[in-house]
Protein backbone atom coordinates (compact mmCIF):
# COMPACT_ATOMS: atom_id res chain seq x y z
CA UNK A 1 6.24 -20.42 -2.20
CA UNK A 2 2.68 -20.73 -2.44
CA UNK A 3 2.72 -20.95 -5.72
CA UNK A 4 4.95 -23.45 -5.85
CA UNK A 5 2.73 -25.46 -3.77
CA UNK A 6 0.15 -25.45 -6.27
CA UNK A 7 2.31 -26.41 -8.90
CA UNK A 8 3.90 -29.58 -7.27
CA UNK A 9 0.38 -30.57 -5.91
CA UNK A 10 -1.71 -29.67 -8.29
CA UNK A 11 -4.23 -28.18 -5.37
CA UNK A 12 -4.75 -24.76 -5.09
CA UNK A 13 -3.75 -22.94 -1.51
CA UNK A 14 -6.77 -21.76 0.03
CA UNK A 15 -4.33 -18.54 1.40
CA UNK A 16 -4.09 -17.57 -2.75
CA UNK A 17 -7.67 -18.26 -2.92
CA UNK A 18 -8.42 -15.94 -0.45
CA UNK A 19 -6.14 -13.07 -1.30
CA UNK A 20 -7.83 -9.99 -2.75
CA UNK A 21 -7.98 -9.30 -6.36
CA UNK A 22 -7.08 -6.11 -8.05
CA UNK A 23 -9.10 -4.53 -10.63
CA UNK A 24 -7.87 -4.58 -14.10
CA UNK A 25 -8.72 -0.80 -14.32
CA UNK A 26 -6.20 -0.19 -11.12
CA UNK A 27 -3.41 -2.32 -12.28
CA UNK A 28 -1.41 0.30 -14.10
CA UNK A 29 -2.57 3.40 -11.11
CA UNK A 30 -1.30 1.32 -8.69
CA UNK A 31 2.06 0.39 -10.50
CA UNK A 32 2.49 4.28 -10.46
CA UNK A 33 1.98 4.42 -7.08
CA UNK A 34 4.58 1.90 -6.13
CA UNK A 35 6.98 3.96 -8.12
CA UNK A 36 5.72 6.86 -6.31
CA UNK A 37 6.16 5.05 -3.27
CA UNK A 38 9.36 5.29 -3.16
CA UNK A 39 10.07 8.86 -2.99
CA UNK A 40 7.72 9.06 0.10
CA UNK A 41 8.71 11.10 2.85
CA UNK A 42 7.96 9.88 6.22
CA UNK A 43 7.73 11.95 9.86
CA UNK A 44 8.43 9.67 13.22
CA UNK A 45 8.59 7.10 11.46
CA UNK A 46 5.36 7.56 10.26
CA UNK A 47 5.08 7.66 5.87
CA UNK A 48 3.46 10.54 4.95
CA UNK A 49 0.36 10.98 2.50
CA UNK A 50 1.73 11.43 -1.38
CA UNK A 51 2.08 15.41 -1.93
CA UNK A 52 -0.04 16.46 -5.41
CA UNK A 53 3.70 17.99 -6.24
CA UNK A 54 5.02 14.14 -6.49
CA UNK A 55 1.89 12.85 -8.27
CA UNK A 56 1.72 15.73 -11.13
CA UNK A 57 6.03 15.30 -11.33
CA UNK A 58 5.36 11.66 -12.28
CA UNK A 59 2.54 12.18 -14.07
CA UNK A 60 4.18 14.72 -16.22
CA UNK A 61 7.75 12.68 -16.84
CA UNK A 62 5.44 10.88 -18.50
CA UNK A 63 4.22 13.59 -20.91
CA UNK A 64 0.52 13.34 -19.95
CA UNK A 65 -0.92 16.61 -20.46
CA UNK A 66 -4.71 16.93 -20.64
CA UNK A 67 -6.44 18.23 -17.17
CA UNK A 68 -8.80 14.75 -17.28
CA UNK A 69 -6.10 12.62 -17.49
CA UNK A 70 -4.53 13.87 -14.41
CA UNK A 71 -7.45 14.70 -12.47
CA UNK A 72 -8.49 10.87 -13.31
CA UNK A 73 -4.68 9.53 -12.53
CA UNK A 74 -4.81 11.52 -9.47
CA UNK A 75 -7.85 10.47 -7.90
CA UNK A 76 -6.87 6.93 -8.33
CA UNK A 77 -3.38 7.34 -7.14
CA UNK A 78 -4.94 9.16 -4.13
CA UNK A 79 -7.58 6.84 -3.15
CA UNK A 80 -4.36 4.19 -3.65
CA UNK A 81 -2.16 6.02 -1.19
CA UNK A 82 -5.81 6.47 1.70
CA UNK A 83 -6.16 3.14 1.70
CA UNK A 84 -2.34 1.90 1.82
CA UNK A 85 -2.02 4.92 4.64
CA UNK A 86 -4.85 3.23 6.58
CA UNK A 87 -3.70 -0.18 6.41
CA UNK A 88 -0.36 1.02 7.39
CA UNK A 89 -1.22 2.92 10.65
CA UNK A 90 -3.53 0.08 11.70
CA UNK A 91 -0.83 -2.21 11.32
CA UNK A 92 1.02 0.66 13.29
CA UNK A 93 -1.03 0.43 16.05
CA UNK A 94 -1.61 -2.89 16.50
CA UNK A 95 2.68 -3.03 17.08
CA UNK A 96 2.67 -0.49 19.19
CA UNK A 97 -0.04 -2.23 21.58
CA UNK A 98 1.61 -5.55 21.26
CA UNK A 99 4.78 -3.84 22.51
CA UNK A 100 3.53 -1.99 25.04
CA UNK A 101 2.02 -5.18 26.51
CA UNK A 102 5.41 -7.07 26.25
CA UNK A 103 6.84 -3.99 28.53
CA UNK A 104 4.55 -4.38 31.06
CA UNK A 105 5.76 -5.74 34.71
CA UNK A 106 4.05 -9.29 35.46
CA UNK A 107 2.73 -9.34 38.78
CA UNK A 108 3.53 -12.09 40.50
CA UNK A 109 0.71 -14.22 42.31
């Protein structure tokens, strides 16, 4: 929509301005791990961390075999996964709060 925007106006949006930029080098690591993304398990509703079994299974469909390949694919795809985990609890959190404070009685004055 945004985009659009841009297009029809001729203006950029200061909202894509703004958004973060990925690195060139992460672009293909993090395509991996939003195919690996979606055999994550999750607990309470809660997603889990990405196990090393699921990274090395995807790594190897792909018929990757030397150790400094995956150590490299895995440390990316891990530091990936940290900060999406992160970024998903806080966001966690911060619904929790907001629904806890809808629940609460008013008191009247």
């Amino acid at each position: 929509m945004l985009e659009r925007f841009e297009e029809q106006t001729g203006q950029p949006s200061s909202t894509l301005l703004s958004r973060p930029r990925l690195l060139a080098r992460l672009a293909w690591p993090y395509e991996c791990f939003i195919d690996l993304s979606v055999d994550r398990s999750y607990t309470h509703g809660q997603p889990l961390r990405l196990s090393t079994s699921q990274i090395k299974s995807y790594f190897d469909a792909f018929e990757m075999q030397e150790t400094e390949e995956f150590e490299a694919f895995y440390y990316k795809i891990r530091q990936i996964d940290r900060v999406w985990s992160e970024a998903v609890s806080k966001h966690s959190k911060v619904q929790q709060e907001q629904t806890k404070s809808n629940q609460r009685p008013r008191q009247r004055r």
